[in-house]
N, C-alpha and C. Protein backbone atom coordinates (compact mmCIF):
# COMPACT_ATOMS: atom_id res chain seq x y z
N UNK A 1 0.82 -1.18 0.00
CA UNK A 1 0.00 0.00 0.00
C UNK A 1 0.87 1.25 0.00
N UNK A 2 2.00 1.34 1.11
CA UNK A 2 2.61 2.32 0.57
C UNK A 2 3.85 2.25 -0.68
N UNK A 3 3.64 1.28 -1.14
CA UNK A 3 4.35 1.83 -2.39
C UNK A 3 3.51 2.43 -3.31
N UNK A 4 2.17 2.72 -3.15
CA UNK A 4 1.22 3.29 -4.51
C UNK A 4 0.52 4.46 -3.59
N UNK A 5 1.51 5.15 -2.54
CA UNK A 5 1.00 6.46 -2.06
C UNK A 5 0.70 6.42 -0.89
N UNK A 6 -0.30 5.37 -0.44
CA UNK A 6 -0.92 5.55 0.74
C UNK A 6 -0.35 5.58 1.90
N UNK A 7 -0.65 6.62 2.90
CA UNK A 7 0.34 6.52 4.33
C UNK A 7 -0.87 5.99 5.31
N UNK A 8 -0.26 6.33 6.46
CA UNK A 8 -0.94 6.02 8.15
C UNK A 8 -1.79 4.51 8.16
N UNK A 9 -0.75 3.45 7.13
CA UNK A 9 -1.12 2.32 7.31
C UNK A 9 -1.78 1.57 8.44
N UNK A 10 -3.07 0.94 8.32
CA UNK A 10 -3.17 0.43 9.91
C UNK A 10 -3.68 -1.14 9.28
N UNK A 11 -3.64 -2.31 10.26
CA UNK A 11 -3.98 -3.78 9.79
C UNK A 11 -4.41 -4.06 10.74
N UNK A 12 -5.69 -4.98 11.05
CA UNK A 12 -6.15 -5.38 11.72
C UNK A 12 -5.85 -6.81 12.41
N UNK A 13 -6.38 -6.80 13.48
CA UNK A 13 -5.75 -8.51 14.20
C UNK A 13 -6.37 -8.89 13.05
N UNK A 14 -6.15 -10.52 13.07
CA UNK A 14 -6.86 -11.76 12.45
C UNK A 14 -7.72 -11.92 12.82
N UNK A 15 -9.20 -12.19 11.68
CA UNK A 15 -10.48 -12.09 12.20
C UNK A 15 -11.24 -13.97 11.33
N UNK A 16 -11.67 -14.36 12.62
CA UNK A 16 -11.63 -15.43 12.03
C UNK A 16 -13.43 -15.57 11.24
N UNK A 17 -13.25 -15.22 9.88
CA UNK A 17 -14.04 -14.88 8.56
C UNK A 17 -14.87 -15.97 8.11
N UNK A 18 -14.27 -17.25 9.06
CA UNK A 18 -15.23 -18.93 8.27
C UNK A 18 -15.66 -19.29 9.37
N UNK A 19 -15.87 -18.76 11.10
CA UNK A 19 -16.63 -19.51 12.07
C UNK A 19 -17.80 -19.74 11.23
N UNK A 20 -18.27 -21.23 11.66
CA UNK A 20 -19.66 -21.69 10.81
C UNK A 20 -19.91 -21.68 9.96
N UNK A 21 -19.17 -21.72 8.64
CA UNK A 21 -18.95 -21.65 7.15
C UNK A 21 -19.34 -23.19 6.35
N UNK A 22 -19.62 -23.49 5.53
CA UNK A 22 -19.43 -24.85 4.71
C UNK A 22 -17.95 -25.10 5.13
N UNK A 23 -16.70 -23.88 4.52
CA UNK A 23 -15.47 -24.71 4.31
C UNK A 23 -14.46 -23.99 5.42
N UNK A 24 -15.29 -23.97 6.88
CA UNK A 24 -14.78 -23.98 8.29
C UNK A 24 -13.32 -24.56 8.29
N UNK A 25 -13.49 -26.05 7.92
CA UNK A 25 -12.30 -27.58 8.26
C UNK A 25 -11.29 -27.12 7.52
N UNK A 26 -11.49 -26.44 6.26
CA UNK A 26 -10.33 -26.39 5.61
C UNK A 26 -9.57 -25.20 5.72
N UNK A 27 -10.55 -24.18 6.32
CA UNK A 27 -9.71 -22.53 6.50
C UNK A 27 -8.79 -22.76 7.72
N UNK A 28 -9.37 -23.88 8.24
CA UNK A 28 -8.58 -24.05 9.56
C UNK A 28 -7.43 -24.63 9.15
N UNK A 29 -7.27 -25.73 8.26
CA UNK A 29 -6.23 -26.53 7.88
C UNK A 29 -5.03 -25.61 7.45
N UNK A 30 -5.54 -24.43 6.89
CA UNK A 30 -4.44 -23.25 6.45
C UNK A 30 -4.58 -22.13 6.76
N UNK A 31 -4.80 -22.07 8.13
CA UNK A 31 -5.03 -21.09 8.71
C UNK A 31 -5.29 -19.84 8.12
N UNK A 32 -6.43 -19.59 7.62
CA UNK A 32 -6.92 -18.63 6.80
C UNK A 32 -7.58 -17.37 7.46
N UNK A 33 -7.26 -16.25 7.86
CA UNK A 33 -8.48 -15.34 8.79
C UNK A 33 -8.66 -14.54 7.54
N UNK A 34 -9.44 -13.26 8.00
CA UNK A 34 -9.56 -11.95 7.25
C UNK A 34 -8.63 -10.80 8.37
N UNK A 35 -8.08 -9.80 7.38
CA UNK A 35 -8.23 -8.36 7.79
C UNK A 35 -8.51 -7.40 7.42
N UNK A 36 -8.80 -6.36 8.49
CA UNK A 36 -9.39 -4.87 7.85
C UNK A 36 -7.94 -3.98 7.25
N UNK A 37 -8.11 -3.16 6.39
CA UNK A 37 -6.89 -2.34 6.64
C UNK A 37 -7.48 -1.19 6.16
N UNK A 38 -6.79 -0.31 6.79
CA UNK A 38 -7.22 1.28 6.75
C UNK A 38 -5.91 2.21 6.40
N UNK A 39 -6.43 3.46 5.12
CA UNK A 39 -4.95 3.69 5.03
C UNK A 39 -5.56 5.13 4.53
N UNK A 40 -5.23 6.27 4.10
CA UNK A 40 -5.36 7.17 3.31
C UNK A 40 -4.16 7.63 2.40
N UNK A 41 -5.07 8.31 1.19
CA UNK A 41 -4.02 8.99 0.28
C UNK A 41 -4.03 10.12 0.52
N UNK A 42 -2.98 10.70 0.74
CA UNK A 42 -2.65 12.39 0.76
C UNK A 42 -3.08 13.04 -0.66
N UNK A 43 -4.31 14.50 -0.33
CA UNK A 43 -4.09 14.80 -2.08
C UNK A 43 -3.57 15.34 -2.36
């Protein structure tokens, strides 16, 4: 992200995105979460 501008990078913990999903067994097998990220471009 900041190589294409954006500063005041922020990333979120690991959010686990497949509790109770069809493919739960396998996000787990590769430990798969989601994150948020928040960033702005200066204009």
């Amino acid at each position: 992200m900041a190589e294409t501008g954006f500063v005041d990078i922020q990333i979120s913990a690991p959010v686990d995105t497949f509790a109770q999903a069809r493919g739960e067994k396998k996000a787990r097998q590769f430990e798969v979460y989601g994150h948020s990220f928040l960033a702005r471009k200066p204009a």
